[in-house]
Protein backbone atom coordinates (compact mmCIF):
# COMPACT_ATOMS: atom_id res chain seq x y z
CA UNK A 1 91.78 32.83 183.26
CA UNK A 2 93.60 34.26 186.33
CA UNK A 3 95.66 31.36 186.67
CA UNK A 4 96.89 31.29 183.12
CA UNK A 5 98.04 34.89 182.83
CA UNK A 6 100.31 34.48 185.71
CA UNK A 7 101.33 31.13 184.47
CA UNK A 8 102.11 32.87 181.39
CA UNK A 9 103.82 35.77 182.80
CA UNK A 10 105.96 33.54 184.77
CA UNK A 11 106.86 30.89 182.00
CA UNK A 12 105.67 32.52 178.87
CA UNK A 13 104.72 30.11 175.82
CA UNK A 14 106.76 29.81 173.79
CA UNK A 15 107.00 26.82 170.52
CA UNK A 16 109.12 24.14 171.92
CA UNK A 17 111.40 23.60 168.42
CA UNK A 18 111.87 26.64 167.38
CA UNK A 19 111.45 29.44 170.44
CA UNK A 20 108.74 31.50 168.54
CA UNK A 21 106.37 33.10 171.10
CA UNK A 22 102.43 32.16 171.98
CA UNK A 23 102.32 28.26 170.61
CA UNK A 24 103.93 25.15 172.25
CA UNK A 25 104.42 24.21 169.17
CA UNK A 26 104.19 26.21 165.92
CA UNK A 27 102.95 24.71 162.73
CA UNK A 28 106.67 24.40 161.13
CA UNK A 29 107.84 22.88 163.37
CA UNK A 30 104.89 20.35 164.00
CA UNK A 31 105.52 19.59 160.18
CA UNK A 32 109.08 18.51 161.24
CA UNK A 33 108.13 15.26 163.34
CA UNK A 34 108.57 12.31 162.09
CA UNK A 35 106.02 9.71 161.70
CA UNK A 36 107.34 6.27 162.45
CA UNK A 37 107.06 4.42 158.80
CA UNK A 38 106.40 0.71 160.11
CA UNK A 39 104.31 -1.27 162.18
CA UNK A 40 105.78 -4.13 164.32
CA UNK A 41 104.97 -7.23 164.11
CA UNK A 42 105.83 -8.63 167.70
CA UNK A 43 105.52 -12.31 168.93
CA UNK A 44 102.71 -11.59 171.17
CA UNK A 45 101.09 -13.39 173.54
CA UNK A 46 97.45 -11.69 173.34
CA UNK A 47 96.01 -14.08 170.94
CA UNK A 48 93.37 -11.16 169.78
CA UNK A 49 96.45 -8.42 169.43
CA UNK A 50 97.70 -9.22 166.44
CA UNK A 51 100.15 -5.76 165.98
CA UNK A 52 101.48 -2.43 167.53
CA UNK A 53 101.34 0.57 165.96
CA UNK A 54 104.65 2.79 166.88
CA UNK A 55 103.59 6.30 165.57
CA UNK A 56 106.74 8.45 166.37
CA UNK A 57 110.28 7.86 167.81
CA UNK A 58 111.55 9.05 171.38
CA UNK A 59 114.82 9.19 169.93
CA UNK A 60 113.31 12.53 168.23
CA UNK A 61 114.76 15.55 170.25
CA UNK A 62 111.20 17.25 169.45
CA UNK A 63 108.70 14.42 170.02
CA UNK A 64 110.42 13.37 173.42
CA UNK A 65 110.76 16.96 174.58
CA UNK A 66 107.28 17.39 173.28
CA UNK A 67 105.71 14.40 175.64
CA UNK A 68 107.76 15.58 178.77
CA UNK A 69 106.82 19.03 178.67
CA UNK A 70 103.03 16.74 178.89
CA UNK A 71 103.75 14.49 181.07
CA UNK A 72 106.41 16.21 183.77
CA UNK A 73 105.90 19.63 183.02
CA UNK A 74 101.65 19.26 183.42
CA UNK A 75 101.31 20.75 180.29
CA UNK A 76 98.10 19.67 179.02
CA UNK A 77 98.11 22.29 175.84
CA UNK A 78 100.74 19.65 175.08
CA UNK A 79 98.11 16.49 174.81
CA UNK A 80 96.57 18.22 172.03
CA UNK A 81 99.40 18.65 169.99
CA UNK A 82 100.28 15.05 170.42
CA UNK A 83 96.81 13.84 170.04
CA UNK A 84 96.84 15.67 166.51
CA UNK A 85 99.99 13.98 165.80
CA UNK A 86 98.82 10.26 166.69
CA UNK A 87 95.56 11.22 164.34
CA UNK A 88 97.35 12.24 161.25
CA UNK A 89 99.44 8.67 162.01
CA UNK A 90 96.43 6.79 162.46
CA UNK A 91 95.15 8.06 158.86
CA UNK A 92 97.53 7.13 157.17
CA UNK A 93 97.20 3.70 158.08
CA UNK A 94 96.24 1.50 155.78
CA UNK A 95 94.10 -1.52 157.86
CA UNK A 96 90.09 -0.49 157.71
CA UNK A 97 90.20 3.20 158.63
CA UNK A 98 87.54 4.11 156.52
CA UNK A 99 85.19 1.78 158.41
CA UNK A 100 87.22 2.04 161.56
CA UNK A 101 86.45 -1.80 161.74
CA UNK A 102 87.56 -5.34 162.63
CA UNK A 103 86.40 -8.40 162.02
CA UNK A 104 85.55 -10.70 165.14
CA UNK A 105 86.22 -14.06 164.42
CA UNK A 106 83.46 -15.17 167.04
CA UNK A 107 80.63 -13.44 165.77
CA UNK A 108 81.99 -12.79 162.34
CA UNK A 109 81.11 -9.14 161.84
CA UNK A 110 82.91 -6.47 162.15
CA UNK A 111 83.38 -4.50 165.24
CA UNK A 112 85.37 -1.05 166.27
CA UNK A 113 88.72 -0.48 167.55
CA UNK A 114 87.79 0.15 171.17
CA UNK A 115 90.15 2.79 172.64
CA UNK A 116 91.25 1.98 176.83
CA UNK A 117 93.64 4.56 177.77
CA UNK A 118 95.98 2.95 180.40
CA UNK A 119 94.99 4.24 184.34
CA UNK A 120 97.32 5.86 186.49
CA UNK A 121 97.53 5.13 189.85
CA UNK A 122 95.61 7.74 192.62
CA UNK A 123 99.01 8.81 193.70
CA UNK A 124 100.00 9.57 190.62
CA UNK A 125 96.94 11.31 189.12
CA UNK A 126 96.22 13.22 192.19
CA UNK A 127 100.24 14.43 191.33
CA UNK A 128 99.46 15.26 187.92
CA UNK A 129 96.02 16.74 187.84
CA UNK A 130 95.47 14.47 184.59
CA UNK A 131 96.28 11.21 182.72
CA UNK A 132 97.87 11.75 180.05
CA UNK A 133 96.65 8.57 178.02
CA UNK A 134 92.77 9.63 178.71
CA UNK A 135 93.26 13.47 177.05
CA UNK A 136 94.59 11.10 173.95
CA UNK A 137 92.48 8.41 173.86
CA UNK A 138 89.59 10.96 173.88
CA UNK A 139 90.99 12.98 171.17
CA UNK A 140 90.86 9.63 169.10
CA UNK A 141 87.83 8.42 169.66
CA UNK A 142 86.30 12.18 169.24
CA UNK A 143 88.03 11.81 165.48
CA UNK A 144 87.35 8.43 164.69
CA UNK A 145 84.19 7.54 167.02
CA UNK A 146 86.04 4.64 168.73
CA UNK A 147 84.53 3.46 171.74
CA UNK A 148 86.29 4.47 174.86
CA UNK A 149 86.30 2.44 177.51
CA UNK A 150 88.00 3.31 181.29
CA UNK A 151 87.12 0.36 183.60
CA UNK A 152 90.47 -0.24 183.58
CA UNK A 153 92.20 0.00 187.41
CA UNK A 154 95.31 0.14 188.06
CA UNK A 155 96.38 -2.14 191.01
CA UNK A 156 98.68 -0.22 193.20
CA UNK A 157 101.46 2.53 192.28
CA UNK A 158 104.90 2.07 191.03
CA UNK A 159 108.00 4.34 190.72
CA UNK A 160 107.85 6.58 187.54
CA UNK A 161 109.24 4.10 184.31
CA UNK A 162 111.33 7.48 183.49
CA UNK A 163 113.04 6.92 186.61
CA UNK A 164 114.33 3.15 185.88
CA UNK A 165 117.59 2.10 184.52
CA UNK A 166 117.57 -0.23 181.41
C-alpha cells in the first residue's frame, strides 16, 4: 500500500487515451478500441489448429500503447484492462461459446478450449516480476472456465521480439 502511494506520487495514474486522472484507462476511451472484425484463416501446419483469432490491431495508437505500458512499463493494472478487452472479443465470437466446446475427432465428444499462456524465460520473468500472457490467460479461463494449463517451458532466453528488425 506503501509502495503504491509513492508509485503514484511519482507517476500519477492517469487514463492512457485521454489524460483524465486515477484510471489507466477510462471507460470512453476503452469504448474507442477497436475489435479486429475477422478471423484468419492461415495455412497451418498444426493439424489440430485449425484458426487464429486476431482480437485487436497494434497499428491502434491506444491498444499498442496500452500493451507496452503492460509489458515494458510493468504495469500490471494494465493486464486487466486488456484481459477485459480479449473477453468482450471472445464473446462475440460466434464458434461454440455458449458451451465453450470442441469436438475431438478421436473421441468424438466435445472437449474445452484449453488456455496455455506462452512461458517466459527466468531471465526475463525475474526482469518483469510477471508474465504477461499468464495474468490473461487467467482472466479467461476465470470468465469462461477454460482449463489452464502451464507445463509449458521455455527452452532458453532470447532478445526481446520488440527489439528485432523486420
Amino acid at each position: 500500500m506503501l509502495k503504491s502511494f509513492f508509485l503514484n506520487l511519482l507517476f500519477p495514474l492517469e487514463c492512457l487515451g485521454c489524460g483524465r486522472e486515477k484510471f489507466w484507462l477510462c471507460e470512453t476511451c476503452f469504448r474507442k478500441l477497436k475489435f479486429n472484425g475477422a478471423t484468419k484463416d492461415f495455412n497451418l501446419r498444426a493439424p489440430n489448429l485449425k484458426k487464429i483469432f486476431i482480437a485487436g490491431d497494434y497499428d491502434d495508437p491506444l491498444l499498442a500503447k496500452l500493451i507496452k505500458k503492460f509489458k515494458y512499463g510493468f504495469i500490471t493494472a494494465c493486464g486487466q484492462i486488456l484481459a477485459r478487452f480479449l473477453i468482450l472479443f471472445w464473446s462475440g465470437q460466434s464458434w461454440s461459446i455458449e458451451t465453450g466446446a470442441v469436438k475431438n475427432r478421436d473421441a468424438n465428444k466435445d472437449v474445452p478450449p484449453i488456455l496455455i499462456p506462452l512461458p517466459l524465460s527466468g531471465k526475463r520473468r525475474r526482469w518483469r516480476g510477471f508474465n504477461q500472457t499468464e495474468i490473461l490467460a487467467r482472466e479467461l479461463s476465470a470468465s469462461f472456465a477454460y482449463p489452464l494449463n502451464q507445463e509449458l517451458k521455455r527452452a532458453g532466453h532470447r532478445p526481446p521480439q520488440a527489439g528485432l528488425s523486420e
